[in-house]
C-alpha atoms as a PDB file:
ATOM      1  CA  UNK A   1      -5.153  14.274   7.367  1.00  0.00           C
ATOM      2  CA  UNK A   2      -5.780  14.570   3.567  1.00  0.00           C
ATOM      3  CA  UNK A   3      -2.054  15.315   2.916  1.00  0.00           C
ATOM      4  CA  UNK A   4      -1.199  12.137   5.101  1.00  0.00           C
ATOM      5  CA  UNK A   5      -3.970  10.113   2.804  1.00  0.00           C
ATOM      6  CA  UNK A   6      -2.199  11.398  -0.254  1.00  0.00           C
ATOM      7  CA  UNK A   7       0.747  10.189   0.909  1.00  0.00           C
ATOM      8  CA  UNK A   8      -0.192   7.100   1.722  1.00  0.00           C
ATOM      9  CA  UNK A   9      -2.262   6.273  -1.659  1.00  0.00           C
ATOM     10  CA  UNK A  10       0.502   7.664  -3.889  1.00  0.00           C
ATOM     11  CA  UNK A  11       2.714   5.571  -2.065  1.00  0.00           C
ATOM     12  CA  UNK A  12       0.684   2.514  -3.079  1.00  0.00           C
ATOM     13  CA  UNK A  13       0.461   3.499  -6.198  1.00  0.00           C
ATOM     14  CA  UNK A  14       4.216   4.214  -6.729  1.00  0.00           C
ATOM     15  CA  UNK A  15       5.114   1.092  -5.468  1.00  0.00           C
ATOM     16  CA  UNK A  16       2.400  -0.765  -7.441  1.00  0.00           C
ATOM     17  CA  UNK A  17       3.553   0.617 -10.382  1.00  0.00           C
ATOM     18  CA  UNK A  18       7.530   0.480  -9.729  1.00  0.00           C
ATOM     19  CA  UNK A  19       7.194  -2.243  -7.599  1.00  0.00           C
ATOM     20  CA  UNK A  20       8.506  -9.847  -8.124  1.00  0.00           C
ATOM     21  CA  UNK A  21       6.052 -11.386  -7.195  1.00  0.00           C
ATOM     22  CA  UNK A  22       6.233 -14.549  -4.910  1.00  0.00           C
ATOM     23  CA  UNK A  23       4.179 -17.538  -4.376  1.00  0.00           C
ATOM     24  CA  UNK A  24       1.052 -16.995  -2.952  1.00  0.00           C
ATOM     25  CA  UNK A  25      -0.453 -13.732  -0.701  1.00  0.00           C
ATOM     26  CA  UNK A  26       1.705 -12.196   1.512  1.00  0.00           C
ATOM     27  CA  UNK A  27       0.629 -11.305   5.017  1.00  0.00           C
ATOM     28  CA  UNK A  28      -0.052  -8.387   6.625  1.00  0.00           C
ATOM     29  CA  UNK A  29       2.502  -7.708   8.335  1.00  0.00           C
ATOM     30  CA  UNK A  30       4.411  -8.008   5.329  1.00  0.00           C
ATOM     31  CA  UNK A  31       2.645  -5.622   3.489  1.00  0.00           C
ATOM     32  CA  UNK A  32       2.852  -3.383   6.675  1.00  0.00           C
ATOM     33  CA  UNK A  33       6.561  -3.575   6.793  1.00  0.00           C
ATOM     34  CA  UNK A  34       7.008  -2.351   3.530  1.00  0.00           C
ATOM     35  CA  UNK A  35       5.043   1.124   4.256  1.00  0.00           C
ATOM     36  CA  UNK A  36       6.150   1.503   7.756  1.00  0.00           C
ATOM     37  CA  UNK A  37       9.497   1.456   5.915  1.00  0.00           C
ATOM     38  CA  UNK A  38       8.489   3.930   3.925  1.00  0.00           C
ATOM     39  CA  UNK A  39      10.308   4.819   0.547  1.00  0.00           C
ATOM     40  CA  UNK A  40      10.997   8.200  -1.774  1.00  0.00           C
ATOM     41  CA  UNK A  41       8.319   9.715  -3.899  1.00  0.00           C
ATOM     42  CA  UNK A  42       9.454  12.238  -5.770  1.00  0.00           C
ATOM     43  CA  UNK A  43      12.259  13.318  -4.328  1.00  0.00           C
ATOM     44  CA  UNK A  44      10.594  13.090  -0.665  1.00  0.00           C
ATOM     45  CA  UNK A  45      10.971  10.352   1.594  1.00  0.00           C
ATOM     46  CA  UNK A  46       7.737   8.883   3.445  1.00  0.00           C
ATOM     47  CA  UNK A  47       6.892   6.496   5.633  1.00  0.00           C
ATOM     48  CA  UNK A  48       3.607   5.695   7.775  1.00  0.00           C
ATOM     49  CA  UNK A  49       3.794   5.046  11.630  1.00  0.00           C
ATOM     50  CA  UNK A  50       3.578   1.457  12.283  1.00  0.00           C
ATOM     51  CA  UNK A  51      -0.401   1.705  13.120  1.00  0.00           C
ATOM     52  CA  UNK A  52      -1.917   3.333  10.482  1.00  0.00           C
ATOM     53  CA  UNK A  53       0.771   0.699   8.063  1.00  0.00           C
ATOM     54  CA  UNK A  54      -1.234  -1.684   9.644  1.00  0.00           C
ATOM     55  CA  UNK A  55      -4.546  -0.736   9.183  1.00  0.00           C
ATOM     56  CA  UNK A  56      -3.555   0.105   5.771  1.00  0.00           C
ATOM     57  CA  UNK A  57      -2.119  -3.179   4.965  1.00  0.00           C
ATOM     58  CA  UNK A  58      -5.194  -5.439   5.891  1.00  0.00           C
ATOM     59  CA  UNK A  59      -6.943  -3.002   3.314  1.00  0.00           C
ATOM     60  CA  UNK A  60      -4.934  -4.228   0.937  1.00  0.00           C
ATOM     61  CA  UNK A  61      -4.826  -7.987   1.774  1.00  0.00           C
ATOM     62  CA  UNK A  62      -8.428  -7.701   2.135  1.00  0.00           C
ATOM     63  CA  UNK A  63      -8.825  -6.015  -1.471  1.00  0.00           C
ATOM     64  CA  UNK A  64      -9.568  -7.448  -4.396  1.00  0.00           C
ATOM     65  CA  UNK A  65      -5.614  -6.714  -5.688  1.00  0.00           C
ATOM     66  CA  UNK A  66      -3.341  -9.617  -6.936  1.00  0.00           C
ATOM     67  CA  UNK A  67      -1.352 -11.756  -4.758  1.00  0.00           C
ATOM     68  CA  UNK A  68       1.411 -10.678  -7.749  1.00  0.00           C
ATOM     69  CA  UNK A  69       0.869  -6.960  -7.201  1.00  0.00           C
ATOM     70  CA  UNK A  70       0.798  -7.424  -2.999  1.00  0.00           C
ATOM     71  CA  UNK A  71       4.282  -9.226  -3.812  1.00  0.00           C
ATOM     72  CA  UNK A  72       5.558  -7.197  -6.150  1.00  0.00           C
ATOM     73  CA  UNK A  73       4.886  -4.218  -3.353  1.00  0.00           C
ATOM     74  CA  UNK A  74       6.615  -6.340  -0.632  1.00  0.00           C
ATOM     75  CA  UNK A  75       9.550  -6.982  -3.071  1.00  0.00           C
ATOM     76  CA  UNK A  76       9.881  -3.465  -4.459  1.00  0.00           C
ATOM     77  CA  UNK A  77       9.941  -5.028  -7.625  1.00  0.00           C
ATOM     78  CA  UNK A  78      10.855  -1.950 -10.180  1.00  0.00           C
ATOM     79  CA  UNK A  79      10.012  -4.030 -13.554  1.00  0.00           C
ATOM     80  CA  UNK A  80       6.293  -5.010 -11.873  1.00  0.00           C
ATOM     81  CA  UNK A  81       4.100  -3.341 -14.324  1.00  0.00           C
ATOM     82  CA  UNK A  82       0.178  -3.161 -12.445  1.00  0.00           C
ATOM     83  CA  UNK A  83      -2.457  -4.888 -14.472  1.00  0.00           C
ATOM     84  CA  UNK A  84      -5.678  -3.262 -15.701  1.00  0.00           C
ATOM     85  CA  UNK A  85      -7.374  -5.093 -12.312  1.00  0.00           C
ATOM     86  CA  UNK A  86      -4.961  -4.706 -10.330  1.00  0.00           C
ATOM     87  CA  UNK A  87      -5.481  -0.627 -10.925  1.00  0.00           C
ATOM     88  CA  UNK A  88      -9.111  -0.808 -10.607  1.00  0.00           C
ATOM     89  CA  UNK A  89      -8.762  -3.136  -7.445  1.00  0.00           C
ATOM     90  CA  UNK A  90      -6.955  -0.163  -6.025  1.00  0.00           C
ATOM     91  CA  UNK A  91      -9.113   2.508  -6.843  1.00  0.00           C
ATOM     92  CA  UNK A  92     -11.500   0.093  -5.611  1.00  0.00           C
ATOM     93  CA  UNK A  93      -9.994   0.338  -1.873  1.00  0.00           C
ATOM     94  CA  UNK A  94     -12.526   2.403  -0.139  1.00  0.00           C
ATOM     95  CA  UNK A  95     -11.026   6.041   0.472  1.00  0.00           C
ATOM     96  CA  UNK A  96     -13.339   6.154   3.602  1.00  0.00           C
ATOM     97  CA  UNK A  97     -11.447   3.180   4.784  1.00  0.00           C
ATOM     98  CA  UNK A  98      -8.173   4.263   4.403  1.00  0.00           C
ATOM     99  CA  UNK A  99      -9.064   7.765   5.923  1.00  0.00           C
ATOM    100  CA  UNK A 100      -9.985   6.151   8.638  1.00  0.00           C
ATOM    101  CA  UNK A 101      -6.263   4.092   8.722  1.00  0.00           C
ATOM    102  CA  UNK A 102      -4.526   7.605   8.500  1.00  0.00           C
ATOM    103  CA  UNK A 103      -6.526   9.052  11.193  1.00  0.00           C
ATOM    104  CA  UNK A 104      -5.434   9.298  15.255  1.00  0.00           C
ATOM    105  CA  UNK A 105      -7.740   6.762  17.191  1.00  0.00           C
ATOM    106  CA  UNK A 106      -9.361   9.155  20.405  1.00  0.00           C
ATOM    107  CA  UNK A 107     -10.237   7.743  23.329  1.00  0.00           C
END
């Protein structure tokens, strides 16, 4: 689980930081779509199943980040440079929450 919650936060982060913006918040399932879709991080290719993207996304839409740094993630915007909030919003993004995105519901 802690390699998949690695994943998943330095894929945030890449796309934060490589990542226009558009007008106003995007949704969920926006943000979802984008790491579902998964990308290349270092030379290696993830994605997250469409669940856990989910569960991660309404983290995000929920945080405190900028609608510009949501869109700029949902754009892949490579000239999107994350501002000084924006970076603390996403440290800011409980770990316990996102743990619990990237781990298998039991019944």
């Amino acid at each position: 689980m802690t390699g998949k919650l690695g994943i998943a936060l330095a894929a945030t982060v890449v796309l934060l930081a490589g990542c226009g913006g558009g007008d106003g918040r995007p949704s969920v399932d926006e943000i979802s779509t984008v790491l579902s879709e998964g990308g290349e991080i270092g030379g290696e290719d993830f994605s997250i199943p469409e669940e856990q993207a989910d569960c991660v996304a309404k983290a995000f839409h929920e945080s405190d980040l900028s609608d510009d740094a949501l869109n700029a993630m949902v754009d892949k915007d490579e000239d999107y440079e994350a501002s000084d909030a924006d970076e603390k919003a996403l440290t800011d993004i409980s770990t316990e929450t996102v743990a619990a995105c990237m781990t298998p519901a039991t019944n």
